[in-house]
Protein backbone atom coordinates (compact mmCIF):
# COMPACT_ATOMS: atom_id res chain seq x y z
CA UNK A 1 -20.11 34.61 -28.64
CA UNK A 2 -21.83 31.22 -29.14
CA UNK A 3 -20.65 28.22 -27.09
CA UNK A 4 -20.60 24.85 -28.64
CA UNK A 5 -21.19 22.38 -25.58
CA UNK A 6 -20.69 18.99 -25.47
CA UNK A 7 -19.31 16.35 -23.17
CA UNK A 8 -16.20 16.25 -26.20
CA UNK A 9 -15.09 19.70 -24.67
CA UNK A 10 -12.84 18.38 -22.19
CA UNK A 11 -10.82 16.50 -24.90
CA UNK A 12 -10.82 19.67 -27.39
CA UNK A 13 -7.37 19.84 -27.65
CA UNK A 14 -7.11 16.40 -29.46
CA UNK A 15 -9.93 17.10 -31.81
CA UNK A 16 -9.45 19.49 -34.77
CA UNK A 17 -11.56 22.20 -35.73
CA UNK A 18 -13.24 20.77 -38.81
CA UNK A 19 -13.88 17.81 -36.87
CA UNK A 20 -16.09 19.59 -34.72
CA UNK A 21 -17.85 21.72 -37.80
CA UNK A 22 -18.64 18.57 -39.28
CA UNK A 23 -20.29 17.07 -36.07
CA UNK A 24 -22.72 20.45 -36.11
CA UNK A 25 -23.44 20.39 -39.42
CA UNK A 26 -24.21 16.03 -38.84
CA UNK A 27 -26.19 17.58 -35.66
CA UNK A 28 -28.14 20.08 -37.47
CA UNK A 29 -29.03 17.46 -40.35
CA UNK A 30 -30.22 15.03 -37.50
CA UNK A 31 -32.78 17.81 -36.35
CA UNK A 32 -30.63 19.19 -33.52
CA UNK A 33 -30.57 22.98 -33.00
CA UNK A 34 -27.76 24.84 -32.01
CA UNK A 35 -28.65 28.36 -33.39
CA UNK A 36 -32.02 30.62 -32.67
CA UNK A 37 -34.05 32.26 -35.25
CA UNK A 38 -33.59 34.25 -36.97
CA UNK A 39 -30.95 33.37 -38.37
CA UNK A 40 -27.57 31.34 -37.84
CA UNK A 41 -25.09 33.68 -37.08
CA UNK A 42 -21.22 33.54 -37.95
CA UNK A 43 -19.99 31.71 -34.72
CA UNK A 44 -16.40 31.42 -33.15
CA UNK A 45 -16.53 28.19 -31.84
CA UNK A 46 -15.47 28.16 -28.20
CA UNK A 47 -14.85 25.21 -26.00
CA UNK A 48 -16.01 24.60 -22.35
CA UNK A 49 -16.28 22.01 -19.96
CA UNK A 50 -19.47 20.67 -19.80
CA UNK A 51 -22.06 19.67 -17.53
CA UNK A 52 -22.36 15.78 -18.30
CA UNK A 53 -18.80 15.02 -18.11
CA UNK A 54 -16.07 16.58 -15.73
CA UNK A 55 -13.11 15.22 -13.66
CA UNK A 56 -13.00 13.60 -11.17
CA UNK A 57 -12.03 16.44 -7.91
CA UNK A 58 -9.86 13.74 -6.20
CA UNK A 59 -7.28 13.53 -9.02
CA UNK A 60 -6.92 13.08 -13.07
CA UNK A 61 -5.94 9.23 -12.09
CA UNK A 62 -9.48 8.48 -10.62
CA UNK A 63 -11.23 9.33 -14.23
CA UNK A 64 -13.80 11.18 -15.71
CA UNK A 65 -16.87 11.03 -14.44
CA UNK A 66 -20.00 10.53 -16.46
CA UNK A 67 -23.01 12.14 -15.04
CA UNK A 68 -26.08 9.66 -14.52
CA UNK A 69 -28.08 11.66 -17.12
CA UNK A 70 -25.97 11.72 -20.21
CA UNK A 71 -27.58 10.14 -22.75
CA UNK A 72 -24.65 9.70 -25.20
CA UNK A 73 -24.22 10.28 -28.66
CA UNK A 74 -26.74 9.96 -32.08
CA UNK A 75 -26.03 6.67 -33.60
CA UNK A 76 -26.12 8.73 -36.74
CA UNK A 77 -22.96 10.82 -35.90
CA UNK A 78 -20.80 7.05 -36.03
CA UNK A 79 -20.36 4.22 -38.01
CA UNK A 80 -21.07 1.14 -36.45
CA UNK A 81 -21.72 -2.50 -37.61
CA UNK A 82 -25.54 -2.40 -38.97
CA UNK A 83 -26.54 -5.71 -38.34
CA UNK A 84 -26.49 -3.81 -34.55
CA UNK A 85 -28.57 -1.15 -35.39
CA UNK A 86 -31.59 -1.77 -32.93
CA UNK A 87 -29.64 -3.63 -30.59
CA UNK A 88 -27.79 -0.22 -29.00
CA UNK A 89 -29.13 2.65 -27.81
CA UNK A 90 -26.50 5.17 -28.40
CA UNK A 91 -23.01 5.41 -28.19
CA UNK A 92 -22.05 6.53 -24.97
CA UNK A 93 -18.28 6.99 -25.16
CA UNK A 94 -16.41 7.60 -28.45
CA UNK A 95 -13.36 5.18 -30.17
CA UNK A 96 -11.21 8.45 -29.93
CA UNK A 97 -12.24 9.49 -26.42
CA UNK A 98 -10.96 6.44 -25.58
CA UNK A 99 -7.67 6.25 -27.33
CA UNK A 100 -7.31 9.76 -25.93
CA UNK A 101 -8.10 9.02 -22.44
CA UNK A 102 -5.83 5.61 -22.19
CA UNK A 103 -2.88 7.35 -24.15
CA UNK A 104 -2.64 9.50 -20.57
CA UNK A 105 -3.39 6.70 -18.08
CA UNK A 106 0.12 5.14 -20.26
CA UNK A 107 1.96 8.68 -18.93
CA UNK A 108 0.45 7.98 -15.32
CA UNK A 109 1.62 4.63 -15.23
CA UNK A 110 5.38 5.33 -16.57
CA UNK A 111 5.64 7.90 -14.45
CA UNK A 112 4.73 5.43 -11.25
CA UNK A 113 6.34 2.85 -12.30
CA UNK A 114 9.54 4.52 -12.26
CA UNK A 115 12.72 2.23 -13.11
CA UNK A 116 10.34 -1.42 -12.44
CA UNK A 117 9.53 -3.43 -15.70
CA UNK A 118 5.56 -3.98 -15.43
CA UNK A 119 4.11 -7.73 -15.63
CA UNK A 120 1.24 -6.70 -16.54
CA UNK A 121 -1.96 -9.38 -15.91
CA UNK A 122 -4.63 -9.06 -18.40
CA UNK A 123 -8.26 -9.99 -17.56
CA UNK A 124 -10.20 -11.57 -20.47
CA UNK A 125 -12.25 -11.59 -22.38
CA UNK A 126 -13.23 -8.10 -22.04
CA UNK A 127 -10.09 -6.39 -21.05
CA UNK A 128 -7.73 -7.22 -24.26
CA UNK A 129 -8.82 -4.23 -26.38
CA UNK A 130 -7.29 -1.49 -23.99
CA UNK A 131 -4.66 -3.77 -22.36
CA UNK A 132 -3.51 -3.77 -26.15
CA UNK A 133 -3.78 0.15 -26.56
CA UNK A 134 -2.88 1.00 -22.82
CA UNK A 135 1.14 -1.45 -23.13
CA UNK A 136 1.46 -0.46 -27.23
CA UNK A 137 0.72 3.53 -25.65
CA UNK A 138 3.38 2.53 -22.99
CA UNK A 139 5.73 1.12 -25.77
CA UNK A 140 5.60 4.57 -27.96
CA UNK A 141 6.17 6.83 -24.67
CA UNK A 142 9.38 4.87 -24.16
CA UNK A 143 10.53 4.56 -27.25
CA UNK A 144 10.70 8.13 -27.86
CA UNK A 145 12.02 8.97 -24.33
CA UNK A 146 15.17 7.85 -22.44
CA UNK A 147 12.87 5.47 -20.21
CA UNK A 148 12.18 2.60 -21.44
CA UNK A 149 10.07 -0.37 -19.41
CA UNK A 150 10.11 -3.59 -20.58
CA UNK A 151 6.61 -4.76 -20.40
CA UNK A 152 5.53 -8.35 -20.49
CA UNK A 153 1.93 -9.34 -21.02
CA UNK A 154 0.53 -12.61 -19.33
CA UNK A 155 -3.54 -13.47 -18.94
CA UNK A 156 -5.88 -14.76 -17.09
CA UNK A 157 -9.89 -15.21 -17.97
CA UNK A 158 -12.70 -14.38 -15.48
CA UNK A 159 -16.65 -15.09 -15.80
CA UNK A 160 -18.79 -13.40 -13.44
CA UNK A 161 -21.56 -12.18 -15.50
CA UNK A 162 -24.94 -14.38 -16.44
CA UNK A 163 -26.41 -12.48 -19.13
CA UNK A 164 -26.19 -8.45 -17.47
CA UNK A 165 -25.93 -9.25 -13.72
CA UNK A 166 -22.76 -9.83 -12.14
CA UNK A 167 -22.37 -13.05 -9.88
CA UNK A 168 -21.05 -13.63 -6.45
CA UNK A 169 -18.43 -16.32 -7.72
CA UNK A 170 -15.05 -15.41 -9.61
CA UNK A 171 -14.55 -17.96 -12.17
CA UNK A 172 -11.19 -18.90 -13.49
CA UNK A 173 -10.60 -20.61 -16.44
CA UNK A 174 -7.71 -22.16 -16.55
CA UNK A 175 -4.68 -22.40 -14.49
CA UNK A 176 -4.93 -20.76 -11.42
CA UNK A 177 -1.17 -20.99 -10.91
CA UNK A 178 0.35 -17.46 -11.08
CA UNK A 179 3.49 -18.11 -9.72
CA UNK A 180 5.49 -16.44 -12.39
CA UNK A 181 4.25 -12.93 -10.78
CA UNK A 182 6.87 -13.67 -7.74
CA UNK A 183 8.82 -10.57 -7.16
CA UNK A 184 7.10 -8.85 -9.83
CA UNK A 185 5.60 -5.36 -10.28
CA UNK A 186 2.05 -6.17 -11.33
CA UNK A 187 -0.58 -3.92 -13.57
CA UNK A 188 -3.78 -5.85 -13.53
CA UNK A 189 -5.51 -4.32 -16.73
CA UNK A 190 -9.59 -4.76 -16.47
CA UNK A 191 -11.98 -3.15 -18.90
CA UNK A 192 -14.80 -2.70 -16.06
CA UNK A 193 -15.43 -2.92 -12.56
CA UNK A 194 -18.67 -2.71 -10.51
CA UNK A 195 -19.18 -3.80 -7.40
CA UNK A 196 -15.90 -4.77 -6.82
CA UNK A 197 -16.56 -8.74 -5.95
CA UNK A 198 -14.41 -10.27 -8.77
CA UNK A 199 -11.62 -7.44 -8.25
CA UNK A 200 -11.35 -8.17 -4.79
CA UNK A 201 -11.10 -11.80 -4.73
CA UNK A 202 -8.72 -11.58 -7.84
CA UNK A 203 -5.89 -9.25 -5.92
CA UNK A 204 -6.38 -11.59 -3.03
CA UNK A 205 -5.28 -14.33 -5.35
CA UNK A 206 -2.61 -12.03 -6.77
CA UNK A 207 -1.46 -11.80 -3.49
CA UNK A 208 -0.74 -14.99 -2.36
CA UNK A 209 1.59 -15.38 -5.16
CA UNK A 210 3.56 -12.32 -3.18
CA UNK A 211 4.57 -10.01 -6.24
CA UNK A 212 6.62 -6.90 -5.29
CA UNK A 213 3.92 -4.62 -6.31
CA UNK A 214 0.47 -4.42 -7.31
CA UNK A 215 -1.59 -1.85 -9.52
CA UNK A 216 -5.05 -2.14 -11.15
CA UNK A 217 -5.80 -0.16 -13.96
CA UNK A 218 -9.72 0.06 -14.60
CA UNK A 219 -11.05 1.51 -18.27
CA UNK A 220 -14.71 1.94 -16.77
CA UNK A 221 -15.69 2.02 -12.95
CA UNK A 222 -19.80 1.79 -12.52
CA UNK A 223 -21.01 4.12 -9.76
CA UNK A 224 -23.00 1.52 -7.73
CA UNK A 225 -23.51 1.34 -4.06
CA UNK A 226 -20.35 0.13 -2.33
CA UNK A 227 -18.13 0.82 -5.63
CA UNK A 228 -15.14 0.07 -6.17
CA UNK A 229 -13.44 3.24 -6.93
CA UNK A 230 -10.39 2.67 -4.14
CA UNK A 231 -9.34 -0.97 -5.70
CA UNK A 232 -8.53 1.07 -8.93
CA UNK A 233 -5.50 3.01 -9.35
CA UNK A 234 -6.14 3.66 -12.44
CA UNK A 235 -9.37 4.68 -14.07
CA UNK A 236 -10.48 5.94 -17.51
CA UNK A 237 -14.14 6.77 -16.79
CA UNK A 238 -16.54 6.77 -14.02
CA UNK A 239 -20.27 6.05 -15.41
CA UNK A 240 -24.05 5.30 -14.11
CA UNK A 241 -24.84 2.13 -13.90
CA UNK A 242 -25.94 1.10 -17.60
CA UNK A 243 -24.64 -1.78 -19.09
CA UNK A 244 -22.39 -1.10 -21.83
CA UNK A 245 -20.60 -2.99 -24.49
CA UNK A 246 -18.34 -2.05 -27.37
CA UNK A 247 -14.52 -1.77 -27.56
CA UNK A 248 -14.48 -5.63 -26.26
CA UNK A 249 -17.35 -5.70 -23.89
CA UNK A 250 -19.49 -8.44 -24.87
CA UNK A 251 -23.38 -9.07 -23.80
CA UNK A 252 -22.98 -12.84 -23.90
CA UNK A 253 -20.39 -12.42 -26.58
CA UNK A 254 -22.12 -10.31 -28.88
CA UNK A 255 -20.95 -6.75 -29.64
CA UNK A 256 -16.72 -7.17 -29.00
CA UNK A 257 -16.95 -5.78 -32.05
CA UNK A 258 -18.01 -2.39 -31.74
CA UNK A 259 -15.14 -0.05 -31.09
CA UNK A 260 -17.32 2.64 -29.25
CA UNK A 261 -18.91 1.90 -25.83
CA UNK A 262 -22.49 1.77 -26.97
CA UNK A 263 -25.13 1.38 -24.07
CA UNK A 264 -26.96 -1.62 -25.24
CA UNK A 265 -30.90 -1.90 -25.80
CA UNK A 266 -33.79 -3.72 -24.45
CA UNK A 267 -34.00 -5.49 -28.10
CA UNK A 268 -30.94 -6.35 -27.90
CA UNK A 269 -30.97 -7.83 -24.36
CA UNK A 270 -33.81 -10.02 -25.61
CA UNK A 271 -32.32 -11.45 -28.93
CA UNK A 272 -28.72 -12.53 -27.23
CA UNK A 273 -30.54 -13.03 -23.98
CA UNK A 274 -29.12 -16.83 -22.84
């Protein structure tokens, strides 16, 4: 029996088979091998959990953790805007692995909400794509269940980074008045956290405005010495510390346009470099 291994397996059951005997036959076209000689032989297809990506041993809400040597996917196996081509390395987490993984955080976050309408508090820029998936996800569970939470969206916009380091300030543009989170059950919705820095001073904010309750729900946490895993209750993936963009991460506001998390090159650090 011949094992087809890659870090997809954990999500198999949202991927259909022909889906994954198109990405061997892409694979084998690019060069990659998946068969020894003699010859190919007639394979059942059989899906494990691989090495590069596994969950997360203190619960399904703390992510899936990315192993520091995965080195993503073939640019050939996705499309992609060309005019990017040498500017990404590789694309390290998939459009649908994405959709997939914030379709369950949604199912976390009903179930803790319970009966509480969320306010939820999204971070920009970065953080609009999922915020959009992870309330319209939240939207579809209750519309086809007897629970329904109303969810209202407000924002607020952070700057921390100077080209790819983060900075010891929190920036925020705009009013810093968020009064209207009074008595309110708050979801702050981020696309990444690091260090922790601008998460930290942001729920301090948060909490002088004295909401009722307060959740953070993280798309990507980096591993990086004194992480921020615990500020998160919420987390899609736990990765190395590369600096990605894609799926609304910018690098100095290039590349919101990619809808895969692509790990970005040393080309194209130099040509948006500020």
């Amino acid at each position: 029996m011949w094992l087809a291994k890659t870090p997809l397996d954990i999500f198999s059951a949202s991927f259909s088979l022909p889906f994954c005997e198109w990405s061997l036959k892409r694979r084998q076209q690019n060069g990659h091998r998946f068969y020894p000689d003699p010859a190919p032989p007639v394979a059942t297809i059989v899906f494990t959990q691989s090495e590069p990506l596994q969950m997360d041993n203190t619960g399904m809400k703390r992510g899936i953790v990315i192993k520091d040597d995965w080195p993503g996917y073939s640019l050939d196996l996705f499309t992609y805007p060309e005019h990017y081509h040498e500017d990404i390395e590789n694309v390290y987490i998939p459009h649908g692995v994405i959709m997939n993984r914030t379709e369950r955080l949604a199912r976390y976050i009903m179930e803790d909400f319970g009966d509480n309408n969320i306010m939820v508090l999204c971070v920009l820029k970065g953080g609009y794509k999922f915020c959009a998936d992870l309330v319209e996800f939240i939207k579809v569970f209750g519309r086809n269940s007897n629970k329904y939470l109303e969810t209202r969206v407000e924002f607020i916009r952070l700057k921390s980074y100077l080209n790819d380091q983060s900075t010891e300030d929190l920036h925020i543009i705009g009013s810093r008045d968020l009064s209207f989170l009074r008595g309110k059950c708050v979801l702050i919705v981020e696309a990444i956290v690091d260090t922790g820095k601008t998460m930290k001073a942001l729920l301090k904010h948060v909490e002088t405005f004295e909401p009722k309750m307060v959740k953070v729900a993280g798309l990507l946490v980096k591993r990086v010495p004194n992480m921020a895993e615990r500020l998160t209750d919420y987390v899609g993936f736990e990765i190395p510390n590369r600096f990605v963009v894609g799926y609304a991460l910018d690098y100095n506001e290039y590349f919101r346009d990619l809808n895969h998390i692509c790990v970005i090159s040393k080309t194209g650090k130099m040509k948006y470099k500020v």
